[in-house]
C-alpha atoms as a PDB file:
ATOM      1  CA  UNK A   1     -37.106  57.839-150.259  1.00  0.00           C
ATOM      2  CA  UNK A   2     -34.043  59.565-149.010  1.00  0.00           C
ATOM      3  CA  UNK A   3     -34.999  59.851-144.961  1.00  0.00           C
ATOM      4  CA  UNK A   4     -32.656  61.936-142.312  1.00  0.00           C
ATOM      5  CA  UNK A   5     -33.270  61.363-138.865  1.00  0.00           C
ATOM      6  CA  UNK A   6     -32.151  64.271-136.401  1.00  0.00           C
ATOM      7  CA  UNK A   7     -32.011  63.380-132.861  1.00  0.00           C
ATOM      8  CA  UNK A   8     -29.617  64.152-129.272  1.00  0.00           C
ATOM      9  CA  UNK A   9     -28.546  60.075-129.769  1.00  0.00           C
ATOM     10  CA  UNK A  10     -27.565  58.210-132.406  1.00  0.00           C
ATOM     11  CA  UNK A  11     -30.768  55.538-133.464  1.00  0.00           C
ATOM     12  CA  UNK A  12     -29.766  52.166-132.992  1.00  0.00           C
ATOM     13  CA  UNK A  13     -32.118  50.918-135.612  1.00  0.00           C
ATOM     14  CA  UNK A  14     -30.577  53.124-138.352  1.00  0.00           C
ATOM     15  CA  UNK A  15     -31.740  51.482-141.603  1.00  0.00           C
ATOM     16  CA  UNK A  16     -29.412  51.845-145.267  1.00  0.00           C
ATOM     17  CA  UNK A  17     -31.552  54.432-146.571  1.00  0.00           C
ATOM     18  CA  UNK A  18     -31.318  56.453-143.663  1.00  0.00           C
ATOM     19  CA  UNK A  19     -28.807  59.433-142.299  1.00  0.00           C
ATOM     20  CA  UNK A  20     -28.273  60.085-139.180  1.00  0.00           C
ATOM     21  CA  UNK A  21     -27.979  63.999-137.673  1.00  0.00           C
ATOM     22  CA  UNK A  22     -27.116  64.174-133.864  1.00  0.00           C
ATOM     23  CA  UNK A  23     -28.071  67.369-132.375  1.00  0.00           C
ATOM     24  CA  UNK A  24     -30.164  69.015-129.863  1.00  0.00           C
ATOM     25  CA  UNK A  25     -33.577  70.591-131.588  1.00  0.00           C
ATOM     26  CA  UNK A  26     -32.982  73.843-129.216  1.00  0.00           C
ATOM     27  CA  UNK A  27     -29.890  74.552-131.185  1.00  0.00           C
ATOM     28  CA  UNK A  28     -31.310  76.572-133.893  1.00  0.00           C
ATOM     29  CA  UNK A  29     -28.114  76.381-136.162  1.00  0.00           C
ATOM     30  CA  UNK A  30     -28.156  72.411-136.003  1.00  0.00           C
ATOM     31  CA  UNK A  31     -31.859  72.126-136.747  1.00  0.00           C
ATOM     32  CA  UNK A  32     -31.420  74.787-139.284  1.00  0.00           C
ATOM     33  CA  UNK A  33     -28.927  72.604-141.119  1.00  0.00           C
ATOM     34  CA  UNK A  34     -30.525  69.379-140.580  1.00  0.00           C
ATOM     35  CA  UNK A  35     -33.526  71.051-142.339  1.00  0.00           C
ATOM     36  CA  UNK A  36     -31.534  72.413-145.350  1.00  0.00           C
ATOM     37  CA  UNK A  37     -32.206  70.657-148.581  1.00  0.00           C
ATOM     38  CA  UNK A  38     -35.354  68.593-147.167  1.00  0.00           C
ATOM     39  CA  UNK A  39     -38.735  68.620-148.616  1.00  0.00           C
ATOM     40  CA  UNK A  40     -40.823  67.368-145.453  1.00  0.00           C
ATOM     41  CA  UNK A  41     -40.384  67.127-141.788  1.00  0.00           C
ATOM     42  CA  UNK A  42     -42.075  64.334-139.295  1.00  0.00           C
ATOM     43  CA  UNK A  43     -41.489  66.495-136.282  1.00  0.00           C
ATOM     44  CA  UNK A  44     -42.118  63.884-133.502  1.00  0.00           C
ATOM     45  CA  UNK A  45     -39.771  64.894-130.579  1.00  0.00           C
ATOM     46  CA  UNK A  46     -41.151  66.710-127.051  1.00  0.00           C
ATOM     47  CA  UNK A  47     -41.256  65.692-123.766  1.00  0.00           C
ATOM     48  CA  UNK A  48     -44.269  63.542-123.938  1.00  0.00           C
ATOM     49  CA  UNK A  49     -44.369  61.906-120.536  1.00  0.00           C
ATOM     50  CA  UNK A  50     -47.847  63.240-119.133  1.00  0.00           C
ATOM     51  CA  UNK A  51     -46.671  62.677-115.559  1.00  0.00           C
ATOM     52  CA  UNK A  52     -43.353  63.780-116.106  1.00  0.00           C
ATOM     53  CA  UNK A  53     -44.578  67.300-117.893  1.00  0.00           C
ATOM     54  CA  UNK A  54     -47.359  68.005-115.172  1.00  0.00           C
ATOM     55  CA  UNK A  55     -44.506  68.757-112.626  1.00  0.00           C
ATOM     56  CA  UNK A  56     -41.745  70.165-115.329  1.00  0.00           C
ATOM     57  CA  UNK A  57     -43.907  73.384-116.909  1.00  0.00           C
ATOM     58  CA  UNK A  58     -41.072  75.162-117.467  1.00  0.00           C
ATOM     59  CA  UNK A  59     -39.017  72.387-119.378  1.00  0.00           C
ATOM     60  CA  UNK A  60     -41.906  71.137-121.618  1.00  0.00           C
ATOM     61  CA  UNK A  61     -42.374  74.956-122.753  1.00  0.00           C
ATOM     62  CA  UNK A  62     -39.053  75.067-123.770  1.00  0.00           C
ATOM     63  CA  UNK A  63     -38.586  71.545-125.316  1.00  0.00           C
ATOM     64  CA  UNK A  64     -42.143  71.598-126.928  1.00  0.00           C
ATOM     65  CA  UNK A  65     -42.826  74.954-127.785  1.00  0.00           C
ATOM     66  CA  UNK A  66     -39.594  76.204-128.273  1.00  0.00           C
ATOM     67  CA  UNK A  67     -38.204  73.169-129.954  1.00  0.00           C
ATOM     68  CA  UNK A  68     -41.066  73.396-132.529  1.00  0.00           C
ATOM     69  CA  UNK A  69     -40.666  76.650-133.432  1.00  0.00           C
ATOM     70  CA  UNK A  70     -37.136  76.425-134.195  1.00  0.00           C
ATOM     71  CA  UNK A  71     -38.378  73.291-136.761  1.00  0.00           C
ATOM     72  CA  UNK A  72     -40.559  75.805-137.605  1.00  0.00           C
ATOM     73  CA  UNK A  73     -38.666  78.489-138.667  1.00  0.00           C
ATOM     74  CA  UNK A  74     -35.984  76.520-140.672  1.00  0.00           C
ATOM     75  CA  UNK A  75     -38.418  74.902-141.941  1.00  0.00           C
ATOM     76  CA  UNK A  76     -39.870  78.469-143.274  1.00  0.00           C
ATOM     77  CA  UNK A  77     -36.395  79.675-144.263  1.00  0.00           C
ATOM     78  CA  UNK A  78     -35.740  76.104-146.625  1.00  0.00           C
ATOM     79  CA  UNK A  79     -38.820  76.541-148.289  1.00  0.00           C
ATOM     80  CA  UNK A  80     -40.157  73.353-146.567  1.00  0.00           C
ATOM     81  CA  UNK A  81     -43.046  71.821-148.746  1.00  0.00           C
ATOM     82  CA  UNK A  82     -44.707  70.427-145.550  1.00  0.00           C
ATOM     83  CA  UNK A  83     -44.080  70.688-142.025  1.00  0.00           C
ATOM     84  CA  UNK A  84     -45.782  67.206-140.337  1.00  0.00           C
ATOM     85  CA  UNK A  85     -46.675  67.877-136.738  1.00  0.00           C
ATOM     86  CA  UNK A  86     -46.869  64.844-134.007  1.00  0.00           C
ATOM     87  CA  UNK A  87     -49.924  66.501-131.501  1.00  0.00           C
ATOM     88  CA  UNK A  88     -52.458  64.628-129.265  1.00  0.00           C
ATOM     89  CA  UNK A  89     -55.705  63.733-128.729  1.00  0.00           C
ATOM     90  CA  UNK A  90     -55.376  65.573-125.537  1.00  0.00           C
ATOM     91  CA  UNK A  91     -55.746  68.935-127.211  1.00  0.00           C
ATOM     92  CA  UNK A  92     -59.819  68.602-126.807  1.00  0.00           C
ATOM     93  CA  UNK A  93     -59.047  67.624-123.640  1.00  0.00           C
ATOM     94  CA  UNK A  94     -59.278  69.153-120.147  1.00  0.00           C
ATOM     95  CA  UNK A  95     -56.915  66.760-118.803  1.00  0.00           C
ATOM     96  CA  UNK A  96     -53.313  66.423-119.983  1.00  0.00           C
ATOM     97  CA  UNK A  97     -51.880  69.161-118.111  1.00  0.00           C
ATOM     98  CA  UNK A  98     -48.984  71.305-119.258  1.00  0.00           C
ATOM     99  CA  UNK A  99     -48.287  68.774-122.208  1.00  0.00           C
ATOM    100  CA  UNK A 100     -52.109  69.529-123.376  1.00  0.00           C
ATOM    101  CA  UNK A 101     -51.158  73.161-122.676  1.00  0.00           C
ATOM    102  CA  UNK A 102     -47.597  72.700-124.841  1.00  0.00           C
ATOM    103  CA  UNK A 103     -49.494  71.165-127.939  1.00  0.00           C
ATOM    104  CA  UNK A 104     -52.222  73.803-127.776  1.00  0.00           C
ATOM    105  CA  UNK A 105     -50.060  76.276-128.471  1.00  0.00           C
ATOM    106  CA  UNK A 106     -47.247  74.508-130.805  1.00  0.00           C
ATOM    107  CA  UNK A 107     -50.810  73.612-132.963  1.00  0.00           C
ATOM    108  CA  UNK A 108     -51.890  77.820-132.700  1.00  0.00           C
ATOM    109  CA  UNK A 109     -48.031  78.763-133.731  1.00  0.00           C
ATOM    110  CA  UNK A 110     -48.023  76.204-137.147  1.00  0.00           C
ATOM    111  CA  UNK A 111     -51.499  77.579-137.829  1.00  0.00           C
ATOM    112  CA  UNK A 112     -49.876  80.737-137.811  1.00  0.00           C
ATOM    113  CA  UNK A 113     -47.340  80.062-140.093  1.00  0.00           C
ATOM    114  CA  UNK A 114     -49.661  78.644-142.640  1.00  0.00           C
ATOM    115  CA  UNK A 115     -51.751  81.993-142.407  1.00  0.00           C
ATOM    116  CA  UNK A 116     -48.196  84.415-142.500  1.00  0.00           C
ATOM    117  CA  UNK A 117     -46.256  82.423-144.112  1.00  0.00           C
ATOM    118  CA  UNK A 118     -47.835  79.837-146.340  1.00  0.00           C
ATOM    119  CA  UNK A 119     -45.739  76.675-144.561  1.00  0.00           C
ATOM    120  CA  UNK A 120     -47.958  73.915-145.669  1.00  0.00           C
ATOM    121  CA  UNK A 121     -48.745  71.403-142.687  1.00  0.00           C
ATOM    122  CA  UNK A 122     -50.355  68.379-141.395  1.00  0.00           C
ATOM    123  CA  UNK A 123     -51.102  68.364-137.677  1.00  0.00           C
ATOM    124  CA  UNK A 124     -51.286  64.319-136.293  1.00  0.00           C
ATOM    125  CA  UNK A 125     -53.413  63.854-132.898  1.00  0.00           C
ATOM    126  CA  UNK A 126     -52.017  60.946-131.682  1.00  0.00           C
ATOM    127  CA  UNK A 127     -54.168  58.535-129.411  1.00  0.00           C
ATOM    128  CA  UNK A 128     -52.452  56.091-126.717  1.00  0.00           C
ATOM    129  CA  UNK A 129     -49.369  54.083-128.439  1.00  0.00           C
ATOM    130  CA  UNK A 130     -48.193  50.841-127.745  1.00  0.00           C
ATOM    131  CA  UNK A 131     -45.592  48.418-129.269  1.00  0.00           C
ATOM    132  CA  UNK A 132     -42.046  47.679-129.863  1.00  0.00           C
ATOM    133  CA  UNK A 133     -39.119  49.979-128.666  1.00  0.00           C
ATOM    134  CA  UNK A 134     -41.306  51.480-125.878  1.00  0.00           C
ATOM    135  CA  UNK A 135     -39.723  52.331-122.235  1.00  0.00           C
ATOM    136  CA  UNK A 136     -41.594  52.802-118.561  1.00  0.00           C
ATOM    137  CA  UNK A 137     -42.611  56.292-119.729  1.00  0.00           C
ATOM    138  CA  UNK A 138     -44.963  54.652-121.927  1.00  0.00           C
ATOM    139  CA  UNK A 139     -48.416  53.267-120.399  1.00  0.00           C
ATOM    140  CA  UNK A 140     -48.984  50.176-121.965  1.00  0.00           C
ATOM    141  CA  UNK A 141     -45.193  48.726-121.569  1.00  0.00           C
ATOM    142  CA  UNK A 142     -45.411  49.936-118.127  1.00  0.00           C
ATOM    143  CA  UNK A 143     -48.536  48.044-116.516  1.00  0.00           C
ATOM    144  CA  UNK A 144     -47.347  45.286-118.961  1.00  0.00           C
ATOM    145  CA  UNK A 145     -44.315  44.681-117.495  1.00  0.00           C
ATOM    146  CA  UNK A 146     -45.656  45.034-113.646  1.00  0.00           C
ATOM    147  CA  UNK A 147     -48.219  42.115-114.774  1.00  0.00           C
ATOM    148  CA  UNK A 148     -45.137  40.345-115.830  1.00  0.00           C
ATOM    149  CA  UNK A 149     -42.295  40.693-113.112  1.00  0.00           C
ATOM    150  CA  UNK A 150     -44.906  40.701-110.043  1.00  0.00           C
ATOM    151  CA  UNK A 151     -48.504  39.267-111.205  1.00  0.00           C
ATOM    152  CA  UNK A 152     -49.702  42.674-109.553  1.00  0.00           C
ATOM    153  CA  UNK A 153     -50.994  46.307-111.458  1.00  0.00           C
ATOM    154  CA  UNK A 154     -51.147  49.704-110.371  1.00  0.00           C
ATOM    155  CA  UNK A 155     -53.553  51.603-111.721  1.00  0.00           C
ATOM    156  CA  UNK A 156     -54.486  55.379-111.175  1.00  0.00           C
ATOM    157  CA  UNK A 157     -58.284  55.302-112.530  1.00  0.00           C
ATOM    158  CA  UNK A 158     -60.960  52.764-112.420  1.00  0.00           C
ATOM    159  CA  UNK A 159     -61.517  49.652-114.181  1.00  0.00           C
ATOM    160  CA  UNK A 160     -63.833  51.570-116.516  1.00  0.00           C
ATOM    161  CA  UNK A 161     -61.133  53.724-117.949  1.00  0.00           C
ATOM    162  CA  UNK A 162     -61.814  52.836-122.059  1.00  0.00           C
ATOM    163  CA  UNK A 163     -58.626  53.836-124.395  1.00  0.00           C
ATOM    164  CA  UNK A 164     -58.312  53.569-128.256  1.00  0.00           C
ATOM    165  CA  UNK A 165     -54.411  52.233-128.180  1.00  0.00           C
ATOM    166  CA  UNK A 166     -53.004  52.114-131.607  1.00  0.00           C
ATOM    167  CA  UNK A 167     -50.261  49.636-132.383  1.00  0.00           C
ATOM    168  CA  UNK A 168     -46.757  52.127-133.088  1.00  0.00           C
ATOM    169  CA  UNK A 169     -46.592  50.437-136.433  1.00  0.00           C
ATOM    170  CA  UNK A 170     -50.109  51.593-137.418  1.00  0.00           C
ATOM    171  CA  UNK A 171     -48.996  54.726-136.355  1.00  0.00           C
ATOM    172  CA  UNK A 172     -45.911  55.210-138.081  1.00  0.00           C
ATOM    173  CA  UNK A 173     -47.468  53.890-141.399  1.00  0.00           C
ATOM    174  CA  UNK A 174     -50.260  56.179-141.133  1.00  0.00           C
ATOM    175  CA  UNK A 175     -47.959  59.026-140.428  1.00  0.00           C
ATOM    176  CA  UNK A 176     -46.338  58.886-144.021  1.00  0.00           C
ATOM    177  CA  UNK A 177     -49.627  58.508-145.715  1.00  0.00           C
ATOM    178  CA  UNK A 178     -50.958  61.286-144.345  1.00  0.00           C
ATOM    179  CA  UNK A 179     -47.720  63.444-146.386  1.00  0.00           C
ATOM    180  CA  UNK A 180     -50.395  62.654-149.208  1.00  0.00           C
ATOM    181  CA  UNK A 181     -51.934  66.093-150.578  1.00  0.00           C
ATOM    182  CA  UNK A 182     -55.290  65.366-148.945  1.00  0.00           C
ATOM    183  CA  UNK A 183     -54.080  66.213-145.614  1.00  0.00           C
ATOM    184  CA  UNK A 184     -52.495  69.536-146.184  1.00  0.00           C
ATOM    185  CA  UNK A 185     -53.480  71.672-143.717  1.00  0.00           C
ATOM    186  CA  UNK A 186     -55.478  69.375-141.985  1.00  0.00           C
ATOM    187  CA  UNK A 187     -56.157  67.858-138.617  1.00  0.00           C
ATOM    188  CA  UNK A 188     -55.475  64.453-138.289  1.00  0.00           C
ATOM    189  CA  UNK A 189     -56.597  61.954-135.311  1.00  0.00           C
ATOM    190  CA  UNK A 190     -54.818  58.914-135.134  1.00  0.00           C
ATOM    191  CA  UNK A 191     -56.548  56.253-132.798  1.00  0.00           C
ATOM    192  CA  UNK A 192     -57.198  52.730-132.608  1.00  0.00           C
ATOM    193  CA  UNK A 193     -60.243  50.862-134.259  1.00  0.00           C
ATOM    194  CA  UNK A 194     -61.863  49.517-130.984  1.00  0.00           C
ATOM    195  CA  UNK A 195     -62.134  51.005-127.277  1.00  0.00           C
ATOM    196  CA  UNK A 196     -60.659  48.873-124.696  1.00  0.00           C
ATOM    197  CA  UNK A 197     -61.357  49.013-120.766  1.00  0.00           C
ATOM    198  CA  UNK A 198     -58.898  49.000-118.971  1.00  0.00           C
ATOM    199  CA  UNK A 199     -59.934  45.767-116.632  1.00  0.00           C
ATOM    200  CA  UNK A 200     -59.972  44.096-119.765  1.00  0.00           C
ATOM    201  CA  UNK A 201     -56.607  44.911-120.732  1.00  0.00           C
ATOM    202  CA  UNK A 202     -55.657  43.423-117.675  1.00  0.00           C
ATOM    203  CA  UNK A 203     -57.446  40.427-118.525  1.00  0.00           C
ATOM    204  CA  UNK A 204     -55.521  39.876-121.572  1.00  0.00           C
ATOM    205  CA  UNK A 205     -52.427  40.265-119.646  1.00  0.00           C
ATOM    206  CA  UNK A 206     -53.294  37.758-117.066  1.00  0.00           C
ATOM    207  CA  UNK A 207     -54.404  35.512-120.445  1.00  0.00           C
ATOM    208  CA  UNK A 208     -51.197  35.861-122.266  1.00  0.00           C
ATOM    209  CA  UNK A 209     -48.844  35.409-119.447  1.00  0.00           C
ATOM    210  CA  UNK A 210     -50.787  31.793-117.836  1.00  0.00           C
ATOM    211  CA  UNK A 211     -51.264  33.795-114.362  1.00  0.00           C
ATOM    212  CA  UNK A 212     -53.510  35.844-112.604  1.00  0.00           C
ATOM    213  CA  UNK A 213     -52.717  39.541-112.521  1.00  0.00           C
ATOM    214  CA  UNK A 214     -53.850  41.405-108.952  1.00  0.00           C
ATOM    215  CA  UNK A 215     -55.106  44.722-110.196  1.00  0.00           C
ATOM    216  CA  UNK A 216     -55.397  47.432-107.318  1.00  0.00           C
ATOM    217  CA  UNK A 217     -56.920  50.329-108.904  1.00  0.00           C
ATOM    218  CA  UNK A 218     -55.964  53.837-106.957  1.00  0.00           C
ATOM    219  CA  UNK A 219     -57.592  57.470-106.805  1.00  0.00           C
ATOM    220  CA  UNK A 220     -54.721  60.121-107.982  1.00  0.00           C
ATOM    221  CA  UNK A 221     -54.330  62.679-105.019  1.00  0.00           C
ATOM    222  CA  UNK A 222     -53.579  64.900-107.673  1.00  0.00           C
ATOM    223  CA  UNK A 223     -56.973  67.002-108.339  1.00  0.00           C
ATOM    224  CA  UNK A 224     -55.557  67.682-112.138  1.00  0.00           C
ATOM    225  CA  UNK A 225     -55.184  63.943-113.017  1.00  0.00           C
ATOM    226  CA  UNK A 226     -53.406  63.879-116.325  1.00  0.00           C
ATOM    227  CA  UNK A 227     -54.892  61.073-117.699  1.00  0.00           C
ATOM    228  CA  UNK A 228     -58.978  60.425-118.798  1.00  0.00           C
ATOM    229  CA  UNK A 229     -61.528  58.201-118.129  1.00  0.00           C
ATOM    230  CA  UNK A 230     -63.710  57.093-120.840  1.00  0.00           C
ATOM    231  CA  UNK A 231     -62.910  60.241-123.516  1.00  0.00           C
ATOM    232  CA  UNK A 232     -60.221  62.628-124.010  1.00  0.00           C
ATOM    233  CA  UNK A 233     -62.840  65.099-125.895  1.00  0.00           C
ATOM    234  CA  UNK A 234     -64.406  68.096-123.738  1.00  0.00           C
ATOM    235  CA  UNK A 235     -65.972  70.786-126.723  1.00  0.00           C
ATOM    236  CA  UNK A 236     -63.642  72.776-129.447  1.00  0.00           C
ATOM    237  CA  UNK A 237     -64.807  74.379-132.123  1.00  0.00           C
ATOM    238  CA  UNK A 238     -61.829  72.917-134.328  1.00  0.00           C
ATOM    239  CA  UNK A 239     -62.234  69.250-135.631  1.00  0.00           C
ATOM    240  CA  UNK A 240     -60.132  67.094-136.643  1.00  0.00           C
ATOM    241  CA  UNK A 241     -60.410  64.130-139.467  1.00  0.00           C
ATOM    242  CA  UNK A 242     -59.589  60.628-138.074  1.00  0.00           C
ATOM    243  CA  UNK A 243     -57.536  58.845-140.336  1.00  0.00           C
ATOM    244  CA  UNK A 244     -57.873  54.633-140.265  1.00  0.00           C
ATOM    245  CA  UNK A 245     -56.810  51.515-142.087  1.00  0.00           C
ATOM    246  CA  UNK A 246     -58.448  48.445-142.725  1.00  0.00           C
ATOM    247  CA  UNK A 247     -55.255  46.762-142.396  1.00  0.00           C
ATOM    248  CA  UNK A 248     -53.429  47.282-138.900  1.00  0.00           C
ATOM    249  CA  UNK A 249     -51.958  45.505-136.074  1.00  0.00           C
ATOM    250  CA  UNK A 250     -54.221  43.365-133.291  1.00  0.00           C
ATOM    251  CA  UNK A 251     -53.933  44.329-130.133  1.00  0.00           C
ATOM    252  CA  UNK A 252     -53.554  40.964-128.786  1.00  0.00           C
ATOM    253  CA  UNK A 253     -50.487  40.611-131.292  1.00  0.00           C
ATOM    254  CA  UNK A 254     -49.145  44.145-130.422  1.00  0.00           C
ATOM    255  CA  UNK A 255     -48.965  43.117-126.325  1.00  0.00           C
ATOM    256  CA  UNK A 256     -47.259  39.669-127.990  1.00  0.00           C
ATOM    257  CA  UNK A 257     -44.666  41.152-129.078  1.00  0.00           C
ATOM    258  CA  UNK A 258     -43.942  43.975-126.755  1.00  0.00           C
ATOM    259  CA  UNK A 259     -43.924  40.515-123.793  1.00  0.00           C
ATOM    260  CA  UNK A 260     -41.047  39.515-126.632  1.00  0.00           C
ATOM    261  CA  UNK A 261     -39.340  42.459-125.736  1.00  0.00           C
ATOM    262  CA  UNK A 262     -39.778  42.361-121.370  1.00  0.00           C
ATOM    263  CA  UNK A 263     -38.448  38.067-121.978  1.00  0.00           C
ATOM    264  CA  UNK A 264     -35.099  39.912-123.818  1.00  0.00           C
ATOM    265  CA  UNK A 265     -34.580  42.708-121.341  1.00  0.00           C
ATOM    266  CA  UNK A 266     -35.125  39.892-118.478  1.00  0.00           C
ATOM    267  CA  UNK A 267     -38.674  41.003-116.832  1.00  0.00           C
ATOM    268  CA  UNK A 268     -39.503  37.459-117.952  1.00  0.00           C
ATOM    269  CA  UNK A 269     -37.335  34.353-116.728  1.00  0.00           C
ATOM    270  CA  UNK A 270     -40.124  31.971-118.724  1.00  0.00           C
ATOM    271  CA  UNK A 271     -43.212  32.883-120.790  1.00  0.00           C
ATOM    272  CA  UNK A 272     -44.986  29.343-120.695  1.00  0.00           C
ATOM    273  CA  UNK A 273     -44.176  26.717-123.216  1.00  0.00           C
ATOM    274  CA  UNK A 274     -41.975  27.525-126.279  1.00  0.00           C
END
C-alpha cells in the first residue's frame, strides 16, 4: 500500500512506503493535487483541541468545515472511491462546543455528497485517545505528565467522570479496517473496551510512578463545559455502529509507554528502578 501523507509540516516519522505532501488543507489547489491519482482519503486534520475551539468559533469553522470541504470536493472531482472521515463521539453530545458544532456539520456536508454526488464514505466517531506522539492538547498526556513533574492533578470535573480512552494504535488500526466495504457509508464509533473513572486513572498514575498523586478536582466557571461526565450521548435519531477488536492495547501498557515518552522529553529525572 502506496500511502501519501499531506500535512502544513513535514512528519518526522515518515516511513519508506510513504510520501510526503506539505501544504495547507485551505489551499484548494494543493489539496486538489495531493488528492489526484488517490483512491481513499483518511481525512484526520481539524483543530481538535475542545478548549482551544470553544473560544476560537471562527477559526475551527474555517479549519474544520472549510478544510473538509475542500477534501471534499477534490475528492469528488478525482473520482475518490472513499472519502474516510475522522468525527467524534461528541456529535450526540450536548457538550463539545463549537468543535461538536464543526463535526455536526462537516458529517451533514459528506452526507450530502453521498446523496448528490455518490462520494462513497465512512464517517469515524472517535472516543478519548491516548498514546505515543501526543502533546498538552491531549487529555491523557496532559494530567499524565502533571502527576509526573509535580505529584499534583488538576482536574475540571469530578472523580466520577467515566471515559472509554482508546489506545492511538487501536485507533489507527481500526481506522484502515474500517476502508473494508462493510463500512461504506456508515457510522463508525471508535471507543475503548472498558469505562474508566477518572479517580481511578489517577490511581494508576500514582501506581506506576511509586508516589502519591494530589488530585484537586475543580468546577469549570464556564456554564458550557466542553467536556462530559459519565456519557457523551444526549438523543439523535442517527446511530452509529461501534467497531472493536479483540486484540488491542491495555491501558496500563498505553500510560507505560506514553511515561517512556515524558522520561525522554525530561518531565521525568527517574522513573523508579530500571
Amino acid at each position: 500500500v502506496e500511502v501519501t501523507l499531506f500535512d502544513v509540516r513535514p512528519s518526522p516519522y515518515l516511513q519508506s512506503n510513504q510520501r510526503m505532501v506539505v501544504g495547507d488543507m485551505l489551499d484548494r489547489t494543493a489539496v486538489q493535487t495531493a488528492v489526484a491519482g488517490q483512491d481513499a482519503i483518511i481525512h484526520l486534520a481539524a483543530l481538535a483541541d475542545l478548549n482551544a475551539a470553544k473560544n476560537r468559533p471562527l477559526q475551527t469553522a474555517e479549519l474544520n468545515i472549510m478544510g473538509t470541504l475542500n477534501f471534499l470536493e477534490a475528492a469528488r472531482e478525482s473520482g475518490l472511491r472513499r472519502f474516510v472521515f475522522a468525527s467524534t463521539i461528541y456529535v450526540y453530545s450536548r457538550a463539545g462546543g463549537f468543535y461538536r458544532c464543526s463535526k455536526q456539520a462537516c458529517e451533514a456536508f459528506i452526507e450530502e455528497y453521498q446523496q448528490r454526488y455518490g462520494l462513497e464514505y465512512t464517517i469515524l466517531r472517535y472516543g478519548s485517545l491516548y498514546g505515543p506522539r501526543a502533546d498538552a492538547s491531549n487529555g491523557v498526556y496532559r494530567l499524565l505528565r502533571q502527576a509526573a513533574s509535580s505529584g499534583q492533578v488538576e482536574h475540571t470535573g469530578t472523580p466520577e467522570d467515566s471515559r472509554e480512552y482508546i489506545h492511538v494504535e487501536d485507533a489507527a488500526r481500526l481506522s484502515a479496517d474500517a476502508l473494508a466495504v462493510e463500512y461504506a457509508n456508515q457510522h463508525v464509533i471508535l471507543t475503548g473496551h472498558h469505562p474508566i473513572r477518572l479517580r481511578d486513572l489517577f490511581t494508576m498514575f500514582g501506581e506506576m510512578l511509586g508516589r502519591e498523586v494530589q488530585v484537586e478536582y475543580v468546577t469549570s466557571s464556564d456554564p458550557q463545559n466542553s467536556h462530559y461526565q459519565v456519557t457523551p450521548y444526549a438523543f439523535h435519531p442517527r446511530v452509529g455502529r461501534k467497531l472493536t477488536t479483540n486484540y488491542y492495547v491495555d491501558m496500563g501498557q498505553g500510560i507505560l509507554q506514553m511515561l517512556e515518552q515524558l522520561y525522554e522529553e525530561g518531565f521525568i529525572p527517574v522513573i523508579g528502578e530500571r
